[in-house]
C-alpha atoms as a PDB file:
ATOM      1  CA  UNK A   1      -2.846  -9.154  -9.829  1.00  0.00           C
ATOM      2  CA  UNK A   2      -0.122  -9.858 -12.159  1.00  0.00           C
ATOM      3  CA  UNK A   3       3.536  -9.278 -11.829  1.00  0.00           C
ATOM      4  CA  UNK A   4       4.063  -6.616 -14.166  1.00  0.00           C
ATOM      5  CA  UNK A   5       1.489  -4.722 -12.403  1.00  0.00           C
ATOM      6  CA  UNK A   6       2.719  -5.416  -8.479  1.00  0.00           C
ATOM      7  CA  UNK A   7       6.482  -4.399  -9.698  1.00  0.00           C
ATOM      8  CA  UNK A   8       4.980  -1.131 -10.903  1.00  0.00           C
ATOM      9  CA  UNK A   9       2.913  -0.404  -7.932  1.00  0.00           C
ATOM     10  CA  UNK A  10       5.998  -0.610  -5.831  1.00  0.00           C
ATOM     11  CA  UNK A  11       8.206   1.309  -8.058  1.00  0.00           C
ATOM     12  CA  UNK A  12       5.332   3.965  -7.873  1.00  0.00           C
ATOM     13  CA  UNK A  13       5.068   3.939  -4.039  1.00  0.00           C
ATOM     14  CA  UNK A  14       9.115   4.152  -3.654  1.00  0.00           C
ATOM     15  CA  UNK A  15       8.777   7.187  -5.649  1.00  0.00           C
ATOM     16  CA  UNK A  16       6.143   8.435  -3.572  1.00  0.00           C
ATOM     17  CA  UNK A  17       8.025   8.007  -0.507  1.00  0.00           C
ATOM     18  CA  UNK A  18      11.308   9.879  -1.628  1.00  0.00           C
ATOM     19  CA  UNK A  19       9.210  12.804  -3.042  1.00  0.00           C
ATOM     20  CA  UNK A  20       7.599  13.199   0.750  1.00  0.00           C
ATOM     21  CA  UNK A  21      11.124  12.713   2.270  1.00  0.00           C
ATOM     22  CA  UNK A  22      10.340   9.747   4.450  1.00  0.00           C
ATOM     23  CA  UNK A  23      12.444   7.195   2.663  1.00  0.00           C
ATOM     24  CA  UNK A  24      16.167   7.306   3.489  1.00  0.00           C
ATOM     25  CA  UNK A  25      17.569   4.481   1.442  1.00  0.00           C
ATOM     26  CA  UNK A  26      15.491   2.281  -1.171  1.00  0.00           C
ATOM     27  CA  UNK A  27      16.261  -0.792  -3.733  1.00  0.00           C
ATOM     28  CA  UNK A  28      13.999  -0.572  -6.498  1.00  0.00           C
ATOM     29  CA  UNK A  29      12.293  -4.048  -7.249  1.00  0.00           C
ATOM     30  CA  UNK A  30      13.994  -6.554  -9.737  1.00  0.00           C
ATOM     31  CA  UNK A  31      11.572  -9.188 -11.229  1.00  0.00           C
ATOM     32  CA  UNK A  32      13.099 -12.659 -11.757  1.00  0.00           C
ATOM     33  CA  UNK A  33      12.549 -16.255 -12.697  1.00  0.00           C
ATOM     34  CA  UNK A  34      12.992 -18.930 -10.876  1.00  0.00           C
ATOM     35  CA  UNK A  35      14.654 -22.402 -12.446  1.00  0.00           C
ATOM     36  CA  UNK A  36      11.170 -23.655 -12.575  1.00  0.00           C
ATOM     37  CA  UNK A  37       9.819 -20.732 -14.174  1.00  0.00           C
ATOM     38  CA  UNK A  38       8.034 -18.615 -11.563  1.00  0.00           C
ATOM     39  CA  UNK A  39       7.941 -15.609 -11.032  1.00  0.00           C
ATOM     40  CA  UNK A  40       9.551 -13.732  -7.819  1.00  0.00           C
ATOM     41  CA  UNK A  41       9.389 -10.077  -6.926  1.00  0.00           C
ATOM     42  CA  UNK A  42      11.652  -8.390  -3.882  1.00  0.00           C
ATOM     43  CA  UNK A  43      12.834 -11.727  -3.261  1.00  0.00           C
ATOM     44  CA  UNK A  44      16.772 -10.879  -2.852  1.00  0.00           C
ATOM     45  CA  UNK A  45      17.635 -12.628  -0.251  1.00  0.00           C
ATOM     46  CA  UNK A  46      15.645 -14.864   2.439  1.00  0.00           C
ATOM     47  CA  UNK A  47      14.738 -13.096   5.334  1.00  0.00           C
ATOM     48  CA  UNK A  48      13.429 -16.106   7.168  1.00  0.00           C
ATOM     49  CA  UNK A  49      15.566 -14.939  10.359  1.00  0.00           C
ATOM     50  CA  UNK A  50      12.138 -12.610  11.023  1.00  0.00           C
ATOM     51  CA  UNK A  51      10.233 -16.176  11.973  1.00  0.00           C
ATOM     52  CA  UNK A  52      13.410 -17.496  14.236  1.00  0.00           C
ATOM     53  CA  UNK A  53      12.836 -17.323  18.017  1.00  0.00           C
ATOM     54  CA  UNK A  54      15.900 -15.094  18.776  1.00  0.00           C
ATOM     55  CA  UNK A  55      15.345 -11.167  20.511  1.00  0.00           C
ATOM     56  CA  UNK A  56      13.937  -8.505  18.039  1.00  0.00           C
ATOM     57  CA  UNK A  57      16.750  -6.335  18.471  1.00  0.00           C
ATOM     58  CA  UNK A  58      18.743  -8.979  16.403  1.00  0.00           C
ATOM     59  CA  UNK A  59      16.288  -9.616  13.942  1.00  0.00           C
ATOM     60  CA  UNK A  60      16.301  -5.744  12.697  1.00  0.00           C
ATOM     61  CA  UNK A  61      19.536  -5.768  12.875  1.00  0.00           C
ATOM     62  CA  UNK A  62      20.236  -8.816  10.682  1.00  0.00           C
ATOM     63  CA  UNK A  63      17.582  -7.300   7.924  1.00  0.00           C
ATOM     64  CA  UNK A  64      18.976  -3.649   8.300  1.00  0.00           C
ATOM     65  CA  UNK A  65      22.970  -4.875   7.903  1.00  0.00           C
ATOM     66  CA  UNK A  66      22.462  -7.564   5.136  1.00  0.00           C
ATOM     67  CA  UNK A  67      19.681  -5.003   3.407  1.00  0.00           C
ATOM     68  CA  UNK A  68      17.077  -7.362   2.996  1.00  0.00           C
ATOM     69  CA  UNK A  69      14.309  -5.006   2.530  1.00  0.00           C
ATOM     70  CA  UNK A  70      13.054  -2.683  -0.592  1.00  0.00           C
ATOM     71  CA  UNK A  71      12.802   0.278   2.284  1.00  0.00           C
ATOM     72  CA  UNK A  72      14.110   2.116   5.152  1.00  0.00           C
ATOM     73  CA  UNK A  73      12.157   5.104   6.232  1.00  0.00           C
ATOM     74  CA  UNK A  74      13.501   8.310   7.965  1.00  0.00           C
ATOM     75  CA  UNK A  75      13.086   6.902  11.523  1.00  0.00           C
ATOM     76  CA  UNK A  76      14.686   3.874  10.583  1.00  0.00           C
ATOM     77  CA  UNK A  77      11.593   1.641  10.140  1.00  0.00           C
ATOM     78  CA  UNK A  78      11.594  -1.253   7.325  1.00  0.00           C
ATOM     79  CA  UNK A  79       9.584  -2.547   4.791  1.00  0.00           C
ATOM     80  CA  UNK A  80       9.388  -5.486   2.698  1.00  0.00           C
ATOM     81  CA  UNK A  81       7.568  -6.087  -0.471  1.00  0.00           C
ATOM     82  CA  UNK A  82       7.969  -9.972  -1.292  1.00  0.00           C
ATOM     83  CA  UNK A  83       5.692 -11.598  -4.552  1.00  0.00           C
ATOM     84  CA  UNK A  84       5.699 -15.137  -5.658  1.00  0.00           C
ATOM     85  CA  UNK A  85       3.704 -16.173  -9.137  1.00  0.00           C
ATOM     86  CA  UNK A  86       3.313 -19.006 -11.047  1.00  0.00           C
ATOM     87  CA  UNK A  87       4.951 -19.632 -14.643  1.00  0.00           C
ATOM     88  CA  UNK A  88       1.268 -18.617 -15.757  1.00  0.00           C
ATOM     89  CA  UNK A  89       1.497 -15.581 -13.550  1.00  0.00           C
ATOM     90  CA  UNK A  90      -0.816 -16.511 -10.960  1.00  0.00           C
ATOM     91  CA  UNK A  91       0.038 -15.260  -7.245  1.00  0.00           C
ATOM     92  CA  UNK A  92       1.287 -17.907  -5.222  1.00  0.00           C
ATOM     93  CA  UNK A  93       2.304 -15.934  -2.316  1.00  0.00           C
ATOM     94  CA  UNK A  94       3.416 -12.928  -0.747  1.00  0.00           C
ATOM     95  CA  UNK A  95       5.232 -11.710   2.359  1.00  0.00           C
ATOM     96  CA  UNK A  96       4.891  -7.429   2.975  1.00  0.00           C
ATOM     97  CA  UNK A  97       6.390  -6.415   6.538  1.00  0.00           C
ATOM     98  CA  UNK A  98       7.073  -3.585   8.351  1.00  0.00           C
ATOM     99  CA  UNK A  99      10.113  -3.621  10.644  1.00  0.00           C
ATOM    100  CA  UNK A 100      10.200  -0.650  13.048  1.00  0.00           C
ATOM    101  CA  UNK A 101      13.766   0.216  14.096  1.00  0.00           C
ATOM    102  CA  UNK A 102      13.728  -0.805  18.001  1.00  0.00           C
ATOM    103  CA  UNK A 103      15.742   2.071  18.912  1.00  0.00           C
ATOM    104  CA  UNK A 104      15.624   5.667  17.425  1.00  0.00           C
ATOM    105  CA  UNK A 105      18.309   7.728  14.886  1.00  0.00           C
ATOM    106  CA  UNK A 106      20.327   9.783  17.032  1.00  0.00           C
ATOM    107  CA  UNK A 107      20.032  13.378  16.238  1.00  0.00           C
ATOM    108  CA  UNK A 108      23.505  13.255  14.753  1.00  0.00           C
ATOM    109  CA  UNK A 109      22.075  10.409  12.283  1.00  0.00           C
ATOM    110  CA  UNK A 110      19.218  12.054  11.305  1.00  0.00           C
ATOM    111  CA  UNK A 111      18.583  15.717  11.959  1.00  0.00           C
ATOM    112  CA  UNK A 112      15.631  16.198  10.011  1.00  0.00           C
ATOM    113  CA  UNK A 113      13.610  14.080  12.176  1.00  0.00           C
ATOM    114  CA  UNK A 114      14.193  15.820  15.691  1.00  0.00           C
ATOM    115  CA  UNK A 115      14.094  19.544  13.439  1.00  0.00           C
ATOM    116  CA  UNK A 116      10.513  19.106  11.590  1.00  0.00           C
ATOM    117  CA  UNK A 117       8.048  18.116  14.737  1.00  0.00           C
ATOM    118  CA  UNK A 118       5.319  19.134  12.674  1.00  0.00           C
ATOM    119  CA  UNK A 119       6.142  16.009  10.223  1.00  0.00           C
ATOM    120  CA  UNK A 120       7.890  13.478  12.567  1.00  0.00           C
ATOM    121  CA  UNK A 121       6.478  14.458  16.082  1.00  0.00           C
ATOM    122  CA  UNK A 122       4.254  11.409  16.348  1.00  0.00           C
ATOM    123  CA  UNK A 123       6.848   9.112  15.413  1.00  0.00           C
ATOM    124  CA  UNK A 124       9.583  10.188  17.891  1.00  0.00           C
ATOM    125  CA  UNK A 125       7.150  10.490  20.729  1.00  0.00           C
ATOM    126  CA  UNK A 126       8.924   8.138  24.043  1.00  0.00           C
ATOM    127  CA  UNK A 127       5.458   6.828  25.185  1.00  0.00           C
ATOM    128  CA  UNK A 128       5.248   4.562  21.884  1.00  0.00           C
ATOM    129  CA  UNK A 129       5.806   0.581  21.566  1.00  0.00           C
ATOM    130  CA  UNK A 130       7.097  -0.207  18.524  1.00  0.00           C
ATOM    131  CA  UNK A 131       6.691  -3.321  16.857  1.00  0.00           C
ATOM    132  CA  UNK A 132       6.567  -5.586  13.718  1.00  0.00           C
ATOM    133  CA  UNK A 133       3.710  -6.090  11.214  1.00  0.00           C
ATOM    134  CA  UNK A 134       3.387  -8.864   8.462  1.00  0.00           C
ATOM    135  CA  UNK A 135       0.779  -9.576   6.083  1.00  0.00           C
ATOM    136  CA  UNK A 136       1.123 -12.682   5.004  1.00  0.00           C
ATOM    137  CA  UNK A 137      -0.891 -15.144   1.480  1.00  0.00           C
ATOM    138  CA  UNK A 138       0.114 -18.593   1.222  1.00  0.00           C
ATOM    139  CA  UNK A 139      -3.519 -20.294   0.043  1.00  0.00           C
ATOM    140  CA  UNK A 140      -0.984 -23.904   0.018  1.00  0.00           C
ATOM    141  CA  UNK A 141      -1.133 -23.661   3.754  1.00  0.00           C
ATOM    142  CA  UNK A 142      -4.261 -22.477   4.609  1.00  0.00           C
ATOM    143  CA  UNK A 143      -6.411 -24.036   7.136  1.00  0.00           C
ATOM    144  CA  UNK A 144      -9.636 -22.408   7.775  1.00  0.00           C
ATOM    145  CA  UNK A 145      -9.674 -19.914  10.871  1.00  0.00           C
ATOM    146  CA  UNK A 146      -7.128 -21.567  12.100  1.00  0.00           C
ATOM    147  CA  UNK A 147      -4.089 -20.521   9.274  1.00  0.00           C
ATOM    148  CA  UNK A 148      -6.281 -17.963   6.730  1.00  0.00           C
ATOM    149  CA  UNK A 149      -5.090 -17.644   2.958  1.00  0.00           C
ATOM    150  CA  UNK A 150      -4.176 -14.419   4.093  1.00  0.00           C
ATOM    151  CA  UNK A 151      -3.768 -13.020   7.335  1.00  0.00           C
ATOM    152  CA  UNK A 152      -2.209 -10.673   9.428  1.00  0.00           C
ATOM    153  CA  UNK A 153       0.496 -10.794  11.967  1.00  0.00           C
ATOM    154  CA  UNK A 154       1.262  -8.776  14.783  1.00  0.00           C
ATOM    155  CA  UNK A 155       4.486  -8.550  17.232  1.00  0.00           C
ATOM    156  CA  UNK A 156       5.808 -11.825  16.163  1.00  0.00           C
ATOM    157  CA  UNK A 157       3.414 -13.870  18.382  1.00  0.00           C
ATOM    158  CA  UNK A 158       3.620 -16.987  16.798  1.00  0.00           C
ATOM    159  CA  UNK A 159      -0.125 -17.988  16.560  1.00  0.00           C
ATOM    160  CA  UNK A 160      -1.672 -14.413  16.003  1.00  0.00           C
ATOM    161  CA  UNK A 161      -3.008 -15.134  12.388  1.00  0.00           C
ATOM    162  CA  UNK A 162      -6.170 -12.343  11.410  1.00  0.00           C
ATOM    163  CA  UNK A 163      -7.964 -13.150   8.833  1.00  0.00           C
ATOM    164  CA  UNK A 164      -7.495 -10.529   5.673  1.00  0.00           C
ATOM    165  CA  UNK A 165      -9.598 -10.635   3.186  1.00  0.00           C
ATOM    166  CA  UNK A 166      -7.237 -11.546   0.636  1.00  0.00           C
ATOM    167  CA  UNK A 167      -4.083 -10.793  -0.372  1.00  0.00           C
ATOM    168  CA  UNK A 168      -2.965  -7.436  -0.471  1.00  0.00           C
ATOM    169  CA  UNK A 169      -1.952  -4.571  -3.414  1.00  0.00           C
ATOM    170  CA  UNK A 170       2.026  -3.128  -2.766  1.00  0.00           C
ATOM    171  CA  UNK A 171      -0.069   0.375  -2.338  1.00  0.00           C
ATOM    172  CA  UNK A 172      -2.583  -1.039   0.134  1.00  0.00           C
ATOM    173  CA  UNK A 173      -0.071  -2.501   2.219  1.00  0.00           C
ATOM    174  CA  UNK A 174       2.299   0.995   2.028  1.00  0.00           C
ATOM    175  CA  UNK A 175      -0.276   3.322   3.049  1.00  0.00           C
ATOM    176  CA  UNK A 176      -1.798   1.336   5.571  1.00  0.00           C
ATOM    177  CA  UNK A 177       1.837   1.555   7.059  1.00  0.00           C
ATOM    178  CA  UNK A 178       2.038   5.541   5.784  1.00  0.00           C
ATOM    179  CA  UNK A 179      -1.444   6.737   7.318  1.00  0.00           C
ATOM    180  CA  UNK A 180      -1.291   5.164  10.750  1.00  0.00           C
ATOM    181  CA  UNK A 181       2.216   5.093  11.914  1.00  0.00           C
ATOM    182  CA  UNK A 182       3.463   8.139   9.708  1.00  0.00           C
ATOM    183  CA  UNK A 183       0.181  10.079  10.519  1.00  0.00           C
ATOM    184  CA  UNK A 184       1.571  13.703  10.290  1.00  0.00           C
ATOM    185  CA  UNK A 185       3.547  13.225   6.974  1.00  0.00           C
ATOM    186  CA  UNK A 186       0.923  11.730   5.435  1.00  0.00           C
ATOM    187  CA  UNK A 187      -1.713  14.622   6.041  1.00  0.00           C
ATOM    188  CA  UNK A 188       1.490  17.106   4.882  1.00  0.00           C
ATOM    189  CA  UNK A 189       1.643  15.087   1.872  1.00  0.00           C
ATOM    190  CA  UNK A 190      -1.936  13.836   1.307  1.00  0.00           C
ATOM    191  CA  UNK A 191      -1.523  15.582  -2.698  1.00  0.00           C
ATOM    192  CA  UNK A 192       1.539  13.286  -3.313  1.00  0.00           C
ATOM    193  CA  UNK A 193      -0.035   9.809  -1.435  1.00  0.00           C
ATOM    194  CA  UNK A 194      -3.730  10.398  -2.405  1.00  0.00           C
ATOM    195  CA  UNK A 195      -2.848  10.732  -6.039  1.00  0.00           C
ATOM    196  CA  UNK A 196      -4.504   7.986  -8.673  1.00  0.00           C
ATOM    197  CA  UNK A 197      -2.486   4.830  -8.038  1.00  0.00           C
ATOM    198  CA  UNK A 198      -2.366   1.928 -11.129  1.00  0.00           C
ATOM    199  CA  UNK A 199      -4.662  -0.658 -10.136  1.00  0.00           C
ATOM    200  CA  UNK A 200      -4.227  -4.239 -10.030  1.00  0.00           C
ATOM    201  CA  UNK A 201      -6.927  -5.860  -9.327  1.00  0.00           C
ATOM    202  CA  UNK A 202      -8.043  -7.950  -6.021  1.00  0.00           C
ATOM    203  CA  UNK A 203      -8.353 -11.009  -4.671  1.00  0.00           C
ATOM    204  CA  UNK A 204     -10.596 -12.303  -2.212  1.00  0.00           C
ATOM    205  CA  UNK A 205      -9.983 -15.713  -0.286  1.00  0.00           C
ATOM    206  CA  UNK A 206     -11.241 -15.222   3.118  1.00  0.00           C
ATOM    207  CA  UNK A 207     -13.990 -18.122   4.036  1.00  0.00           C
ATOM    208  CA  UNK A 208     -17.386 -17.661   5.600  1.00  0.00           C
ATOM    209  CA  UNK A 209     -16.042 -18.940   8.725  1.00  0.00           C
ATOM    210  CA  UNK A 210     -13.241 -16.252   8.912  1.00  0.00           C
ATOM    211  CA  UNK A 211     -15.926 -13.710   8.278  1.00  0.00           C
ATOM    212  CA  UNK A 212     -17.920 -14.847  11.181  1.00  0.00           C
ATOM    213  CA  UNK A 213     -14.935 -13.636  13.620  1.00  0.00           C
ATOM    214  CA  UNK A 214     -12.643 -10.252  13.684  1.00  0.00           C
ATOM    215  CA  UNK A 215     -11.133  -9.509  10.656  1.00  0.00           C
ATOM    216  CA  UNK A 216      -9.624  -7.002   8.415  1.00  0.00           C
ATOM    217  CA  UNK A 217     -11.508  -5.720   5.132  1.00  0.00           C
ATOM    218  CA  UNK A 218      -8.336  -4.108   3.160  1.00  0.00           C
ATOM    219  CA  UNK A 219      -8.430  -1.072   0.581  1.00  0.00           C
ATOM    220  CA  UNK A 220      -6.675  -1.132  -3.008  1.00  0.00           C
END
């Protein structure tokens, strides 16, 4: 993985995104250097009110008003692409989250997703629970099983750490978002999301112990 090649990816999946419709507003990701020389990617402004023990309502809220994310999709869901390297262009760490919006667009806000059921009816449906996802590296904290190099984190719950196998691809992150939770767009637009996507390598941290309990195997 190297910077040039995770700022790409992401510029590639934005595009992807507004050709299919489903993102409403995006920032396209800057690349900067820190005073010590490394390298950050997405990182505009600290959004480390996501980890504060306050009601997700406000959380969203904070991110969505102060737009600290790179995207916000049709039904108001976020996502966050954050890379740290090294001066030597080494990945440090990363944050990637997805921030569904707690409550729904009205129609008023957002027409096309009450008007096209055939690409938005799964998303709108009242039965579902939304809530937040984060994949998380950060090998300078890891402790095994306990706090994996990279894991996964699901409705905020403090202590829910899965074990990934390493850290994740912008593209591998985005369509694990786009093909699960975004289901019927995604099969309308399989020839824009399945195209050839630049590769950028992979990484794989996860221990023999992790292994040994559940755990997620990622794509590219």
């Amino acid at each position: 993985m190297s910077p040039d090649g995770i700022r790409q990816q992401i510029v590639e999946f934005i595009n992807r995104l507004v050709s299919a419709s489903i993102s409403v507003k995006q920032f396209y990701p800057s690349m900067r250097k820190a005073t010590n020389g490394s390298i950050l990617i997405g990182l505009r402004q600290n959004n480390s009110i996501s980890l504060h023990d306050i009601p997700y309502d406000d959380i969203y809220r904070d991110i969505e008003l102060n737009n600290n994310y790179d995207i916000k999709l049709v039904d108001g869901g976020l996502l966050i692409f954050q890379y740290h390297f090294d001066c030597s262009g080494t990945l440090l760490q990363h944050r990637l989250a997805y921030f569904p919006s707690p409550v729904l667009p009205t129609i008023e806000e957002a027409p096309e997703l009450y008007e096209r059921d055939e690409l938005y009816g799964d998303i709108i449906a009242r039965r579902l629970i939304r809530f937040p996802i984060r994949f998380d590296y950060s090998p300078a904290q890891r402790s095994d099983v306990n706090h994996p190099a990279a894991h996964m984190t699901l409705g905020q719950y403090e202590n829910c750490r899965i074990p990934v196998a390493g850290p994740l691809a912008p593209n591998s992150f985005g369509m694990f978002i786009i093909r699960n939770f975004y289901h019927q767009a995604y099969i309308k637009h399989k020839n824009i999301f399945d195209r050839h996507m630049l590769s950028v390598g992979r990484i794989e941290t996860i221990s023999d112990a992790e292994r040994r309990i559940s755990h997620m195997v990622h794509g590219r």
